[in-house]
N, C-alpha and C. Protein backbone atom coordinates (compact mmCIF):
# COMPACT_ATOMS: atom_id res chain seq x y z
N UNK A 1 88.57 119.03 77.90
CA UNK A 1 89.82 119.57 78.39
C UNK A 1 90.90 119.24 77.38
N UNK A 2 92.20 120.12 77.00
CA UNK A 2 93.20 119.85 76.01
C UNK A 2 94.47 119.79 77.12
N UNK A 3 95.06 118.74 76.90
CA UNK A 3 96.24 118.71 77.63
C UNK A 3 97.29 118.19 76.30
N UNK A 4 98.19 117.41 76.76
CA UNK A 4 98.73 117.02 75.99
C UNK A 4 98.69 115.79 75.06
N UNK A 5 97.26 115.21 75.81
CA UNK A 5 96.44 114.00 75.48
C UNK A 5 95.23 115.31 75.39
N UNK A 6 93.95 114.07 74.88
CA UNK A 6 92.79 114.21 75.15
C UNK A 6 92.20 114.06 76.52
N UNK A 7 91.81 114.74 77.92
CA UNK A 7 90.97 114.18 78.47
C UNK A 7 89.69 114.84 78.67
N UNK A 8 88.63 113.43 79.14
CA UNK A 8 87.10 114.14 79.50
C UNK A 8 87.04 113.24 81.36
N UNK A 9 85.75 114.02 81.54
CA UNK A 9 85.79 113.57 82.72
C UNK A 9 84.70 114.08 83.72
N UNK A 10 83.98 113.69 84.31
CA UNK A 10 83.29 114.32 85.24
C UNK A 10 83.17 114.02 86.79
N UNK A 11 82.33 114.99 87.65
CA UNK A 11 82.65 114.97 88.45
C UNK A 11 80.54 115.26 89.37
N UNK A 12 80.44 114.28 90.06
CA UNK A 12 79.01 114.35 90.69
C UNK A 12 78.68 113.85 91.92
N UNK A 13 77.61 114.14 92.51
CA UNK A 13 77.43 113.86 93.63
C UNK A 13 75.96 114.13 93.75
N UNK A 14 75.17 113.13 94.84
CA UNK A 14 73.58 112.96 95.03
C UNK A 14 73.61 114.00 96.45
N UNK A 15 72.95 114.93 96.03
CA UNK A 15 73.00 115.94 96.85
C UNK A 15 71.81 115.98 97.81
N UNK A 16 70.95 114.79 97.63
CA UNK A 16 70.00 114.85 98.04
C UNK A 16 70.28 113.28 99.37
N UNK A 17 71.32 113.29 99.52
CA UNK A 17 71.85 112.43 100.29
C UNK A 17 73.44 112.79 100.96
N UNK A 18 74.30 112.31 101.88
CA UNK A 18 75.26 112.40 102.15
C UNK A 18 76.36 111.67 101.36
N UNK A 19 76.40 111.67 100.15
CA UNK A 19 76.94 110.84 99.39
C UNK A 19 78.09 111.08 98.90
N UNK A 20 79.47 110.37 98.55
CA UNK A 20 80.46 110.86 98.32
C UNK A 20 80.50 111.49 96.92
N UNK A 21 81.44 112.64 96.56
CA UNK A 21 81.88 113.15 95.64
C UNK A 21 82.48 112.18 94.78
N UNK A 22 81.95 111.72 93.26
CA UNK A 22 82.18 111.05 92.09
C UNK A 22 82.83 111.59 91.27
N UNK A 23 84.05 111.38 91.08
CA UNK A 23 85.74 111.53 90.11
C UNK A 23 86.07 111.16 89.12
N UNK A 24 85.60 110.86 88.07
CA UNK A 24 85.94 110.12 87.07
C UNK A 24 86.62 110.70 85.69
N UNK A 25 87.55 110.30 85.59
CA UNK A 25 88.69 110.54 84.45
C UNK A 25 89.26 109.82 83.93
N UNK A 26 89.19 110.25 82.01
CA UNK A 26 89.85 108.99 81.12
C UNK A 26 90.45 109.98 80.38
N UNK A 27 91.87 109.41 80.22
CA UNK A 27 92.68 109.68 78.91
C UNK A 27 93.36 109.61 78.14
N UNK A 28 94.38 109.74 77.39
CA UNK A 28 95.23 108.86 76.76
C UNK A 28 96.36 109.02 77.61
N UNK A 29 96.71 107.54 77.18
CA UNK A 29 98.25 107.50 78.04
C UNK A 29 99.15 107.13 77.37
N UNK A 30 100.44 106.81 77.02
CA UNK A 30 101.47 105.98 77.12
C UNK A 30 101.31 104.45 77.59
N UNK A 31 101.24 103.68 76.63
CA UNK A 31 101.16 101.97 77.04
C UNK A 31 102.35 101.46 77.72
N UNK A 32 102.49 100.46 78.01
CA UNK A 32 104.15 100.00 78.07
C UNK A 32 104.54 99.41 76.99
N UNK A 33 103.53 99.40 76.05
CA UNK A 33 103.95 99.04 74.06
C UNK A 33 103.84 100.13 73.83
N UNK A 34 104.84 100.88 73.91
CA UNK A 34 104.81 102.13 73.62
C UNK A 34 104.72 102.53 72.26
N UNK A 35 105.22 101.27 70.96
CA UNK A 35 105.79 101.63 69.72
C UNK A 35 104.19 101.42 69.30
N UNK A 36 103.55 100.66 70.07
CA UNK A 36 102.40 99.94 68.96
C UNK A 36 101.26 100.80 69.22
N UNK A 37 101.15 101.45 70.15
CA UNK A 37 99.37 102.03 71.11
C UNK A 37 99.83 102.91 72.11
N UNK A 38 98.89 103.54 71.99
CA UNK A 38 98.37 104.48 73.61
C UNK A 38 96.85 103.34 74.25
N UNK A 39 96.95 103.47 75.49
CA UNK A 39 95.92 103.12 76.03
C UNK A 39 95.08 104.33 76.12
N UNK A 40 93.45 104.01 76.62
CA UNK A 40 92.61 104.80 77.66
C UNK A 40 93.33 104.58 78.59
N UNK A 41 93.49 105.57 79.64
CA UNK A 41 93.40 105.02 80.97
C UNK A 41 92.44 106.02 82.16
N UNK A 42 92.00 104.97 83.04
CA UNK A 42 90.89 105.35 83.78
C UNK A 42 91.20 106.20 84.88
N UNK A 43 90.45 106.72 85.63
CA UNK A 43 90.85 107.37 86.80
C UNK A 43 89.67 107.57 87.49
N UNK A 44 88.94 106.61 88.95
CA UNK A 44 87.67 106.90 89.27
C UNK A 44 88.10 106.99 90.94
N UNK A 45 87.61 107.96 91.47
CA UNK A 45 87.66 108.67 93.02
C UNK A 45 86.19 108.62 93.40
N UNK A 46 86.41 108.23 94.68
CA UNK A 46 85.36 108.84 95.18
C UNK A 46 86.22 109.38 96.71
N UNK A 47 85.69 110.58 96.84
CA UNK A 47 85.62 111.45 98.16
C UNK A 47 84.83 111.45 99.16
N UNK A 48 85.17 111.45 100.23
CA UNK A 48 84.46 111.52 101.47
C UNK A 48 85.14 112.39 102.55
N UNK A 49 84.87 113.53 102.70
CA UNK A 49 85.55 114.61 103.69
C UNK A 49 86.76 114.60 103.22
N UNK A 50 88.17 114.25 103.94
CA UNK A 50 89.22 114.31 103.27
C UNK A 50 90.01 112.85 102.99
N UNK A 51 89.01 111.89 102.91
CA UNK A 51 89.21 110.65 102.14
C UNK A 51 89.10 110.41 101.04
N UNK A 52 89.90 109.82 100.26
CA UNK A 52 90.01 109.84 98.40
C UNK A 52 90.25 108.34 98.60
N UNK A 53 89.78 107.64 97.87
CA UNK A 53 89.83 106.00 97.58
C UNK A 53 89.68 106.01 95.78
N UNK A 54 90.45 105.21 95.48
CA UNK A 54 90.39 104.86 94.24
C UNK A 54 89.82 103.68 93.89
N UNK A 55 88.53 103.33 92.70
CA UNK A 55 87.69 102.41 92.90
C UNK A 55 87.56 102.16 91.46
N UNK A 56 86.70 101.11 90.92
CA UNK A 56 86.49 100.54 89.48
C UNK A 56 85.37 101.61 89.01
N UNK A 57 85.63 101.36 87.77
CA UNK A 57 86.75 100.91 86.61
C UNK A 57 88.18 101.81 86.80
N UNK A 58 89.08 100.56 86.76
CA UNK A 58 90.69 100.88 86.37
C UNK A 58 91.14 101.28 85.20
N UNK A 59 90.22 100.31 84.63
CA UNK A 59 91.01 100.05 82.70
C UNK A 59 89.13 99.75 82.37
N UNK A 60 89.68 99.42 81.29
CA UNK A 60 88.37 99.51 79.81
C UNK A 60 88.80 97.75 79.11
N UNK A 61 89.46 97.24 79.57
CA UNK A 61 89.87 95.82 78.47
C UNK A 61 91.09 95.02 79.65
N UNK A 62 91.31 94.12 79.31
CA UNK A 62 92.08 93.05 79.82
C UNK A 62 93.57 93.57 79.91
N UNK A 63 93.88 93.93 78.71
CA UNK A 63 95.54 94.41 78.07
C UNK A 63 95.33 95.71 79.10
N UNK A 64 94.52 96.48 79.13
CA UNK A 64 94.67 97.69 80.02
C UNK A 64 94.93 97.23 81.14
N UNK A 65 93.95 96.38 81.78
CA UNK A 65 94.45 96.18 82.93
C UNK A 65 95.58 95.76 83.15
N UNK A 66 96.00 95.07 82.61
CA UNK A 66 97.36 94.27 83.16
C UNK A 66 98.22 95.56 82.88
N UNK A 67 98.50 96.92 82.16
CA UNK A 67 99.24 97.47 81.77
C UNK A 67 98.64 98.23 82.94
N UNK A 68 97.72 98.73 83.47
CA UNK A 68 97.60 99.61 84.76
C UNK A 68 98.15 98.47 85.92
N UNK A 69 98.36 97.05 85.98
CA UNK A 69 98.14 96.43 87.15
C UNK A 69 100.04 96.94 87.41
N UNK A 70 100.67 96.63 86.34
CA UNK A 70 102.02 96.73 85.56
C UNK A 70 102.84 97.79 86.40
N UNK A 71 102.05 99.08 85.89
CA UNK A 71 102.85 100.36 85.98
C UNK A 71 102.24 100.75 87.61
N UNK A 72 101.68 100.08 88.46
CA UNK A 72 101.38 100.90 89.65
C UNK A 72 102.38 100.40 90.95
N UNK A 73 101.94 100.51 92.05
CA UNK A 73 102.73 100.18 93.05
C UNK A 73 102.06 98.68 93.77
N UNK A 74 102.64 97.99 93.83
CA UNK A 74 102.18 96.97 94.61
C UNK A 74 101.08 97.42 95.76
N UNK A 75 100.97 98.43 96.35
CA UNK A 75 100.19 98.94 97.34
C UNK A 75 98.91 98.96 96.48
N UNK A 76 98.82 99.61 95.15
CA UNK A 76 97.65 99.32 94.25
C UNK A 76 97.68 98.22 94.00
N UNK A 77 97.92 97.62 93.21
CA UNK A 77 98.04 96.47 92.23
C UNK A 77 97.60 95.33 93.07
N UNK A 78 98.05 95.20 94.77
CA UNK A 78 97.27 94.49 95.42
C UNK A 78 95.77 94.51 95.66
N UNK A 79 95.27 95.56 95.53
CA UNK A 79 93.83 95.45 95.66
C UNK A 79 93.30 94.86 94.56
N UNK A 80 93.74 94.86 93.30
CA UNK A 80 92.97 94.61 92.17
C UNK A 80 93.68 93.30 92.05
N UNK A 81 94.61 92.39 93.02
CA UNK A 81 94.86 91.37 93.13
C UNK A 81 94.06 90.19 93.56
N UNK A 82 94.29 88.44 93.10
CA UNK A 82 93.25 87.81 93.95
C UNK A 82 93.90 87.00 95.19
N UNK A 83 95.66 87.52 94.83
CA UNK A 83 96.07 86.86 96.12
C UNK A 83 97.28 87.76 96.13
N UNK A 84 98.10 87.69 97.52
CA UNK A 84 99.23 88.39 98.06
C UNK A 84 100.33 87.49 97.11
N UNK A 85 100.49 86.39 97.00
CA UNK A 85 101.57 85.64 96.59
C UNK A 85 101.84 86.30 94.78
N UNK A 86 101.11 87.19 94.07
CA UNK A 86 101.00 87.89 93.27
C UNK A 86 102.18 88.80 93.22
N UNK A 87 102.56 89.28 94.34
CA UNK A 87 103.60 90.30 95.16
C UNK A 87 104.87 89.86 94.40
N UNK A 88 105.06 88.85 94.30
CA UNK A 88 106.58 88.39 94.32
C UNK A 88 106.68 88.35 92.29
N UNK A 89 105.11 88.04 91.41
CA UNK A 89 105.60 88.60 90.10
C UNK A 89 105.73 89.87 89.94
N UNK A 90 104.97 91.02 90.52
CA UNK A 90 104.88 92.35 90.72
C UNK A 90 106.22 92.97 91.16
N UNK A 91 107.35 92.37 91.63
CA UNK A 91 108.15 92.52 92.17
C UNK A 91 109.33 92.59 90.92
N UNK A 92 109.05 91.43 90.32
CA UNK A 92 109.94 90.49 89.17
C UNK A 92 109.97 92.04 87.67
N UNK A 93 108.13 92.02 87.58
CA UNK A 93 108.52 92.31 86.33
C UNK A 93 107.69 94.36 86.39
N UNK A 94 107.25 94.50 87.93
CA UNK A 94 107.57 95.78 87.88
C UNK A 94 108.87 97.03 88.21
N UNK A 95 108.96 97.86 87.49
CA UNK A 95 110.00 99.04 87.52
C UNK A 95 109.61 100.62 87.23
N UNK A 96 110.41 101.18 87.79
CA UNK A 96 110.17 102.53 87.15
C UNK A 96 109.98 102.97 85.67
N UNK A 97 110.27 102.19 84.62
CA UNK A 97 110.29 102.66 83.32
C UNK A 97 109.80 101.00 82.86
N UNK A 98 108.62 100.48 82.96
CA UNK A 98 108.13 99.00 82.56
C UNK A 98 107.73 99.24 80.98
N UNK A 99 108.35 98.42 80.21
CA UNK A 99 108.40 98.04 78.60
C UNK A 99 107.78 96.64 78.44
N UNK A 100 107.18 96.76 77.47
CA UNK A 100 106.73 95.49 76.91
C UNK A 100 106.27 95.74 75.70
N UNK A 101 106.07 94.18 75.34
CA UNK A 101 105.08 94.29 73.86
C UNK A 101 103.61 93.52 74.20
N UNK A 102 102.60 93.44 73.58
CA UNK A 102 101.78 92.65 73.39
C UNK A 102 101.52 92.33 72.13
N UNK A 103 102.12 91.54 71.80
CA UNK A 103 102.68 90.80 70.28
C UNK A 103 101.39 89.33 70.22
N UNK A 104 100.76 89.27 71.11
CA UNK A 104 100.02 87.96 71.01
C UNK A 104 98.27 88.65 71.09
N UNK A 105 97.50 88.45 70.75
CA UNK A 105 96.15 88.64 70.75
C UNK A 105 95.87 88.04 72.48
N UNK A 106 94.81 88.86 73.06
CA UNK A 106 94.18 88.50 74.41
C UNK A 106 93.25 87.36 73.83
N UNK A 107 93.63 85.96 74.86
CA UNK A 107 92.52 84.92 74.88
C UNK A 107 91.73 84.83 76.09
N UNK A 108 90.78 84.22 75.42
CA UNK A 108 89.60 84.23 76.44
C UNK A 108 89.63 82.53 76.66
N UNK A 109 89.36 82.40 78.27
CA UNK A 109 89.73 80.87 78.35
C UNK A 109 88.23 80.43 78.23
N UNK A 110 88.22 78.98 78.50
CA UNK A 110 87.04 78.12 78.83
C UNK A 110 86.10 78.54 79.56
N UNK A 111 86.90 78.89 80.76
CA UNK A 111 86.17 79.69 82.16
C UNK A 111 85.75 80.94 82.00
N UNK A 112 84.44 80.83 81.62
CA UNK A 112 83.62 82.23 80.80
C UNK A 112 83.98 83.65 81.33
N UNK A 113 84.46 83.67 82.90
CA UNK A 113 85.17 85.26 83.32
C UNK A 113 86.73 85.24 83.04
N UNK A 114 87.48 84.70 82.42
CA UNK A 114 89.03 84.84 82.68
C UNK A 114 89.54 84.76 81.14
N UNK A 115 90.26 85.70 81.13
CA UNK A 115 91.25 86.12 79.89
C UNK A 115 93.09 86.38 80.44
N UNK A 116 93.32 85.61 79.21
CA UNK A 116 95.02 85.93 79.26
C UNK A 116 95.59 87.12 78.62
N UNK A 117 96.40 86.89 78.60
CA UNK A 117 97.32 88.67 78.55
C UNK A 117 98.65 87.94 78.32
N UNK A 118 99.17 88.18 77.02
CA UNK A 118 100.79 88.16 77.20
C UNK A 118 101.35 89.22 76.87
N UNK A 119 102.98 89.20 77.61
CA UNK A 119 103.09 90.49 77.56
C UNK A 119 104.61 89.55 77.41
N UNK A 120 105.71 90.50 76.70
CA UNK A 120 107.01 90.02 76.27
C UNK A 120 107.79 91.36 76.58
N UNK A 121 108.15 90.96 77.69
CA UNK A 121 108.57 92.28 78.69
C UNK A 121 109.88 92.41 78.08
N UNK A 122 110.08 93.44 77.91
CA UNK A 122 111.64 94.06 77.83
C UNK A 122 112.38 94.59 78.47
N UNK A 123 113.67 95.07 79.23
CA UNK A 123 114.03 94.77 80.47
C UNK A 123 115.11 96.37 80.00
N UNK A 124 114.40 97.30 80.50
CA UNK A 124 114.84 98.74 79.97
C UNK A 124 116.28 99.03 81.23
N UNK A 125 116.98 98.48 81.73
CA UNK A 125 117.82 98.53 82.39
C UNK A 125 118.77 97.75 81.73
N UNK A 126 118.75 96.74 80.46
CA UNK A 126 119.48 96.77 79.81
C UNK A 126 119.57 96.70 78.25
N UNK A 127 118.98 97.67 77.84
CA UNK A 127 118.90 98.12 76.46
C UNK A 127 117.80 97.82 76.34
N UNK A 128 116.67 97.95 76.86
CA UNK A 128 115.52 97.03 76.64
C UNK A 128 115.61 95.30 76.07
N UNK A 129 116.49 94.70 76.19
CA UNK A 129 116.54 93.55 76.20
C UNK A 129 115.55 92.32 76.01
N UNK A 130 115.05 91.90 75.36
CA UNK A 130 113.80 90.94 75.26
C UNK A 130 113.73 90.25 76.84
N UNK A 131 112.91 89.75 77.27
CA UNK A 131 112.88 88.52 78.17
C UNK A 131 111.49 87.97 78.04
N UNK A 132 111.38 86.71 78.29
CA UNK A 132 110.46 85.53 78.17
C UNK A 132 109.32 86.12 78.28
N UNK A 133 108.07 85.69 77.48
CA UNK A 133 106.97 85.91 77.75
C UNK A 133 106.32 85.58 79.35
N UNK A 134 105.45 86.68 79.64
CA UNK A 134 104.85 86.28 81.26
C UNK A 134 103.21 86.64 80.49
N UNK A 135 102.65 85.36 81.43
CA UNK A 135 101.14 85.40 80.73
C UNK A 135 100.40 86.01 82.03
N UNK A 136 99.15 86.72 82.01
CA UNK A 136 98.57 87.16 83.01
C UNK A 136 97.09 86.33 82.86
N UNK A 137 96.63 85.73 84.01
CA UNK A 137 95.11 85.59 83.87
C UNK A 137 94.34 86.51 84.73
N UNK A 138 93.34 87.49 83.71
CA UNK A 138 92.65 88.12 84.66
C UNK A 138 90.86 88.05 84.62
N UNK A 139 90.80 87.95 85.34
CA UNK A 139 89.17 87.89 85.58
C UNK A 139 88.37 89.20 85.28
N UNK A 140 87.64 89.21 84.62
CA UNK A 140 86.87 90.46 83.85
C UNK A 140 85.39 89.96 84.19
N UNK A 141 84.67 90.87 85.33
CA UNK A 141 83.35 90.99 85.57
C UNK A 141 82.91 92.09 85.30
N UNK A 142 81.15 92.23 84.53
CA UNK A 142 81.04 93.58 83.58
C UNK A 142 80.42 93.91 84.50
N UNK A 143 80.87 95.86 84.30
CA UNK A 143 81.00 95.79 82.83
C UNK A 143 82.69 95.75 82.85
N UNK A 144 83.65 96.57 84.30
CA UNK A 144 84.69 96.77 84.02
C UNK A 144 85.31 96.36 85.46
N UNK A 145 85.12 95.55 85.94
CA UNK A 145 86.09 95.10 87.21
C UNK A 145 86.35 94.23 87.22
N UNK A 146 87.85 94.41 87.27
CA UNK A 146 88.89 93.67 86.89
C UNK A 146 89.82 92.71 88.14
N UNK A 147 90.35 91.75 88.11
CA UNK A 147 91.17 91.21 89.07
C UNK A 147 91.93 90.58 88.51
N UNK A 148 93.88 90.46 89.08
CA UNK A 148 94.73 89.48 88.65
C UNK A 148 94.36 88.46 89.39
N UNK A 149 94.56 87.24 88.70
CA UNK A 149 94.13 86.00 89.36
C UNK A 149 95.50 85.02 89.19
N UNK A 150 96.11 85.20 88.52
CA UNK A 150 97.66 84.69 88.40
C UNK A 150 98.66 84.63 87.32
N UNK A 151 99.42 84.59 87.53
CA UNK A 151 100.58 85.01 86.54
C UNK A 151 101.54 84.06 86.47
N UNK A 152 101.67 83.76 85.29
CA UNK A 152 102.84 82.37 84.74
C UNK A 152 103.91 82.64 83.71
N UNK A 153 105.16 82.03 84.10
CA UNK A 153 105.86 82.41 82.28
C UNK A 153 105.09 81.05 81.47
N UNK A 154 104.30 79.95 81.47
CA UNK A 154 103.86 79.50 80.80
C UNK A 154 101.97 79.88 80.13
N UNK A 155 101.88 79.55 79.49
CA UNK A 155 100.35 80.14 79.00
C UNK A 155 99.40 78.73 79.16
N UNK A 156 98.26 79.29 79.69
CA UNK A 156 97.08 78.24 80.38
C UNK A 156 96.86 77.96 79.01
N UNK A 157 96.69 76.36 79.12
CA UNK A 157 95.70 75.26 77.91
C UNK A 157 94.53 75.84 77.70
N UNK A 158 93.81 76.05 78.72
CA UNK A 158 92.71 76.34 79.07
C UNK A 158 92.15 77.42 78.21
N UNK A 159 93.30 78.78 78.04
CA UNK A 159 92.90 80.08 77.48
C UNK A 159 93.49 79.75 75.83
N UNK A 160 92.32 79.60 74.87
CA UNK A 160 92.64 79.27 73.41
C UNK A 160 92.15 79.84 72.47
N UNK A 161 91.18 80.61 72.96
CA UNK A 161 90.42 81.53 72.13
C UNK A 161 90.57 82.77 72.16
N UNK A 162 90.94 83.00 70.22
CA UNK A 162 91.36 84.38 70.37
C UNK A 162 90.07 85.28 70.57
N UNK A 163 90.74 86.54 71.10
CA UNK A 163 89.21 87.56 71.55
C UNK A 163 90.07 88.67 71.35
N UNK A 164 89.90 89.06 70.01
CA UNK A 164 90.60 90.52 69.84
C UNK A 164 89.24 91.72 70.18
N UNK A 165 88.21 91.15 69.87
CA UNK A 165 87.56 92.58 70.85
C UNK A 165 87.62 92.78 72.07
N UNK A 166 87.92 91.61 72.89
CA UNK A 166 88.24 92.08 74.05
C UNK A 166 89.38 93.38 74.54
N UNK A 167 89.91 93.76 73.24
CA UNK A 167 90.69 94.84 73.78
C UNK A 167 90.78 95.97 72.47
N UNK A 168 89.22 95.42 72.43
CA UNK A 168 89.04 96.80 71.10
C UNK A 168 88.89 98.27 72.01
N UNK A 169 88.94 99.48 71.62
CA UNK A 169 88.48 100.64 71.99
C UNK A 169 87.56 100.86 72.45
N UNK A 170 87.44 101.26 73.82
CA UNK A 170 85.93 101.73 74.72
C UNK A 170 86.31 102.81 75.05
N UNK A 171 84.87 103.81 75.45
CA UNK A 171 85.25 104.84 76.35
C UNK A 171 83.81 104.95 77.29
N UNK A 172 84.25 105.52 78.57
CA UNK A 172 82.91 105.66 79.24
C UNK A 172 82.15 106.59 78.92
N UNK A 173 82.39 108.04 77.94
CA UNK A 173 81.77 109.03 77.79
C UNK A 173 80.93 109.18 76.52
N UNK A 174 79.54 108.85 76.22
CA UNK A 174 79.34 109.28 74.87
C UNK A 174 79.59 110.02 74.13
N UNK A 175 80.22 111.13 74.38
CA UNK A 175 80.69 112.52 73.49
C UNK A 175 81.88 111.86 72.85
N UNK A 176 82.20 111.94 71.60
CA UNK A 176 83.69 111.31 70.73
C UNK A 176 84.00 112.60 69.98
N UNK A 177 83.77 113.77 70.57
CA UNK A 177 84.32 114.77 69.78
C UNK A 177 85.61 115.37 70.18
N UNK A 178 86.17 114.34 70.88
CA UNK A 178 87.43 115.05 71.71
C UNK A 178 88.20 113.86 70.92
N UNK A 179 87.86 112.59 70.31
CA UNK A 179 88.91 111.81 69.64
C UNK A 179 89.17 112.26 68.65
N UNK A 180 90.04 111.89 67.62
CA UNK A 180 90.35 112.36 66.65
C UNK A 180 91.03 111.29 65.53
């Protein structure tokens, strides 16, 4: 498909069962580092009569996630949460027009499922304005489900290792003739 991005995407169902209709869509987006990257971003449905639920994979990498956890509504962002008290950073550092940088490489902590995320939010209500780094820890179980597990303006001891593939380029579709 040609839009104004690239997207691919399909759409299936086990017909040999009552099984819901399978939704899946990736494409480029707009990051909230807008100067530095486009993300993938995901899009997976499943249907059931006239029920639509949105389900994993969200994102493709850590930085995605936190940039999908970022730009959605707390009504989302809570599910892919590991606690409600999450609400009140979601509150802080989401908006209608959310800016940031990711100026720091994603670390991978000690604790073999959890990676940090910094993000050096800029505050587009007043000139985009710098403000303090906020670190995200999120839990990454493969291949792609994701959870916030908590959020600090300080960065965990714990997370020290850099892991720049953790937010190298994936896609779910083998065909790469639509990248460019």
């Amino acid at each position: 498909m040609r839009a104004e991005t690239y997207i691919v995407g399909s759409i299936g169902r086990d017909w040999r069962q009552s099984s819901p209709v399978d939704v899946l869509i990736e494409f480029t987006e707009r990051s909230i580092d807008g100067g530095a990257h486009n993300r993938e971003a995901v899009r997976h449905f499943l249907i059931e009569g006239d029920q639509v639920r949105r389900v994993d994979p969200v994102a493709l990498s850590p930085r995605d996630f936190v940039d999908e956890w970022l730009t959605r509504s707390w009504d989302e962002s809570a599910t892919w949460s590991a606690s409600p008290s999450l609400q009140q950073w979601h509150r802080k550092v989401h908006a209608d027009f959310v800016a940031g940088e990711f100026d720091y490489p994603t670390m991978h902590c000690q604790t073999p499922d959890l990676w940090q995320v910094t993000v050096a939010p800029s505050n587009a209500q007043k000139n985009f304005e710098a403000e303090p780094d906020v670190y995200f820890l999120v839990r990454w179980s493969p291949p792609y489900h994701f959870k916030m597990v908590e959020i600090s303006d300080k960065s965990w001891p714990r997370c020290n290792q850099k892991d720049p593939e953790a937010d190298a380029w994936r896609t779910l579709f083998n065909t790469q003739e639509w990248r460019w």
